[in-house]
Protein backbone atom coordinates (compact mmCIF):
# COMPACT_ATOMS: atom_id res chain seq x y z
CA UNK A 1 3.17 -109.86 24.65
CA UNK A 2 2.92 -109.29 20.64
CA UNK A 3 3.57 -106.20 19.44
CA UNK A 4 1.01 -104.27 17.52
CA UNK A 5 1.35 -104.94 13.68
CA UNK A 6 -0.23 -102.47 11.41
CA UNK A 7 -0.37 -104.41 7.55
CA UNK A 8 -1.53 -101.60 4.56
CA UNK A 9 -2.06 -102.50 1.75
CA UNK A 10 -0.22 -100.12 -1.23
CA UNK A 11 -0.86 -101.77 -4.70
CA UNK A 12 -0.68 -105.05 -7.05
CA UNK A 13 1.70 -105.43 -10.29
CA UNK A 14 1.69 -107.92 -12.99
CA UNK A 15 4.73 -110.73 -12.33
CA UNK A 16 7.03 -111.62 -15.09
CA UNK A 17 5.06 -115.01 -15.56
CA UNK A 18 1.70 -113.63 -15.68
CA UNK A 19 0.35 -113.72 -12.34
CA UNK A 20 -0.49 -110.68 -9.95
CA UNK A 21 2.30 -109.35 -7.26
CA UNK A 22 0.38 -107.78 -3.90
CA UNK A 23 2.45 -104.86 -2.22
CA UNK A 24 1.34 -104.42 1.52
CA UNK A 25 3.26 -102.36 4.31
CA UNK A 26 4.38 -103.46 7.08
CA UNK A 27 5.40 -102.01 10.56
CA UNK A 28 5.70 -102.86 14.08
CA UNK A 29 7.66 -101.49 16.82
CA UNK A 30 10.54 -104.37 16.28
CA UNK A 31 10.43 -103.63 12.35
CA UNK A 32 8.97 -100.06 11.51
CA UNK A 33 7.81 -99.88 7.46
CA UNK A 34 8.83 -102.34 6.00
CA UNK A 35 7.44 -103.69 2.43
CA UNK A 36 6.50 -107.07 2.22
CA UNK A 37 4.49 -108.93 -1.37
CA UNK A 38 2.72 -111.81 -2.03
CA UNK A 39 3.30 -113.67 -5.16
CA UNK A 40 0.23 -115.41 -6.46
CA UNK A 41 1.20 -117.05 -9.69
CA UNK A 42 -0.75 -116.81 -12.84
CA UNK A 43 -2.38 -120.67 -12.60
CA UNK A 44 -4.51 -119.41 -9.54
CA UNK A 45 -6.68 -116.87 -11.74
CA UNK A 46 -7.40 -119.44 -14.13
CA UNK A 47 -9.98 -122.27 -14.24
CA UNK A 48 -13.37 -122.98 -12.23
CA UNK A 49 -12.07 -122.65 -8.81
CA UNK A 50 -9.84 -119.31 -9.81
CA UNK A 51 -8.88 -116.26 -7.48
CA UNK A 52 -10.85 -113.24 -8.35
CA UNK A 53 -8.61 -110.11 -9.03
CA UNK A 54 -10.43 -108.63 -6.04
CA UNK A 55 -9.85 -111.37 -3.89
CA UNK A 56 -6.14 -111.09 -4.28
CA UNK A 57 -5.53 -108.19 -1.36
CA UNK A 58 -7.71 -110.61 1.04
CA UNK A 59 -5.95 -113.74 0.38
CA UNK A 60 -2.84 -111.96 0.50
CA UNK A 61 -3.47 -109.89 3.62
CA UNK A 62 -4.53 -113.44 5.28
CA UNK A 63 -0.72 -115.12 4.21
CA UNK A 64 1.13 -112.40 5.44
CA UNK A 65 -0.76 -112.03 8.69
CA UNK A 66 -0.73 -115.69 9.02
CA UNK A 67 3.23 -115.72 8.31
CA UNK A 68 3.88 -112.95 11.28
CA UNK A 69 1.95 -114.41 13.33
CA UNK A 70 4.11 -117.57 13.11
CA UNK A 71 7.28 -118.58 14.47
CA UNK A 72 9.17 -118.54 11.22
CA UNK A 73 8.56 -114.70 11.02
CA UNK A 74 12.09 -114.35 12.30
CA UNK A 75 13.46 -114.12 9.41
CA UNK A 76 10.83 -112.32 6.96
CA UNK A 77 11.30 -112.44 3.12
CA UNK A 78 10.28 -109.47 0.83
CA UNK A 79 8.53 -111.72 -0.81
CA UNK A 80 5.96 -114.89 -0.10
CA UNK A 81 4.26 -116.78 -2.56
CA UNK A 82 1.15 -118.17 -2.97
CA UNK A 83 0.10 -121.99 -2.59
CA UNK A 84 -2.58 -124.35 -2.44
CA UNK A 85 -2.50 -124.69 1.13
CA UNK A 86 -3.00 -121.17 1.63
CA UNK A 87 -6.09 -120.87 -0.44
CA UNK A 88 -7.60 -123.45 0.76
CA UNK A 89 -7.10 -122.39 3.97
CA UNK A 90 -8.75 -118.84 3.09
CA UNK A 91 -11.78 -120.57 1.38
CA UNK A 92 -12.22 -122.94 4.28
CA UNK A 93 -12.27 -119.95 6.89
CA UNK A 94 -15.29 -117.87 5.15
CA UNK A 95 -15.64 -114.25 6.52
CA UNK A 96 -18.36 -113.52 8.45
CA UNK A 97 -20.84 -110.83 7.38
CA UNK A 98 -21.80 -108.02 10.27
CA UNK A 99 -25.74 -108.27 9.76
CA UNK A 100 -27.71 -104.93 10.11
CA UNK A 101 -30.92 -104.75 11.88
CA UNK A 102 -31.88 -101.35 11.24
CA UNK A 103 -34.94 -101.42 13.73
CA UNK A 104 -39.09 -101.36 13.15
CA UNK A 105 -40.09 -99.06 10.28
CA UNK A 106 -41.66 -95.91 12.09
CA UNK A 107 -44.41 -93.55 10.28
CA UNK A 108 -43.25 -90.11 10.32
């Protein structure tokens, strides 16, 4: 049986080469708080098909979740990166949307 895993997400920072660094926290009970970023390098927020700022926490939430939920987890970095593969995996997957039906107007 997995253990719980609680990800939060804490901030983003600029990278030395121009791209965005995502801060999330990390805990289980095997590995309580533990700090774990995503590195998504500058050439993804740039050109038709570019990352939105606000779609950085998703994309990176998604590639760490993705990474624990692996086997190669063992072993976790502070840091991940980024790549092509994992975006397109994120766009192919699109979130689904929780419709409201609020119900037939009623006169009051």
């Amino acid at each position: 049986m997995k253990a719980k895993i609680t990800i939060r997400y804490l901030r983003f920072r600029a990278s030395e080469h121009g791209g965005r660094i995502f801060d999330f926290w990390v805990s289980d009970s095997t590995h309580p708080n533990r700090e774990i970023s995503v590195d998504i390098a500058a050439s993804f927020f740039e050109g038709q098909n570019r990352i939105h700022l606000q779609e950085g926490v998703g994309i990176s939430y998604a590639k760490i979740k993705h990474f624990l939920d692996s086997d190669e987890s063992a072993g976790t970095p502070l840091i991940l990166s980024l790549n092509a593969a994992d975006l397109a995996l994120h766009r192919e997957v699109a979130p689904a949307v929780a419709k409201r039906w609020h119900g037939p107007a009623v006169a009051r």
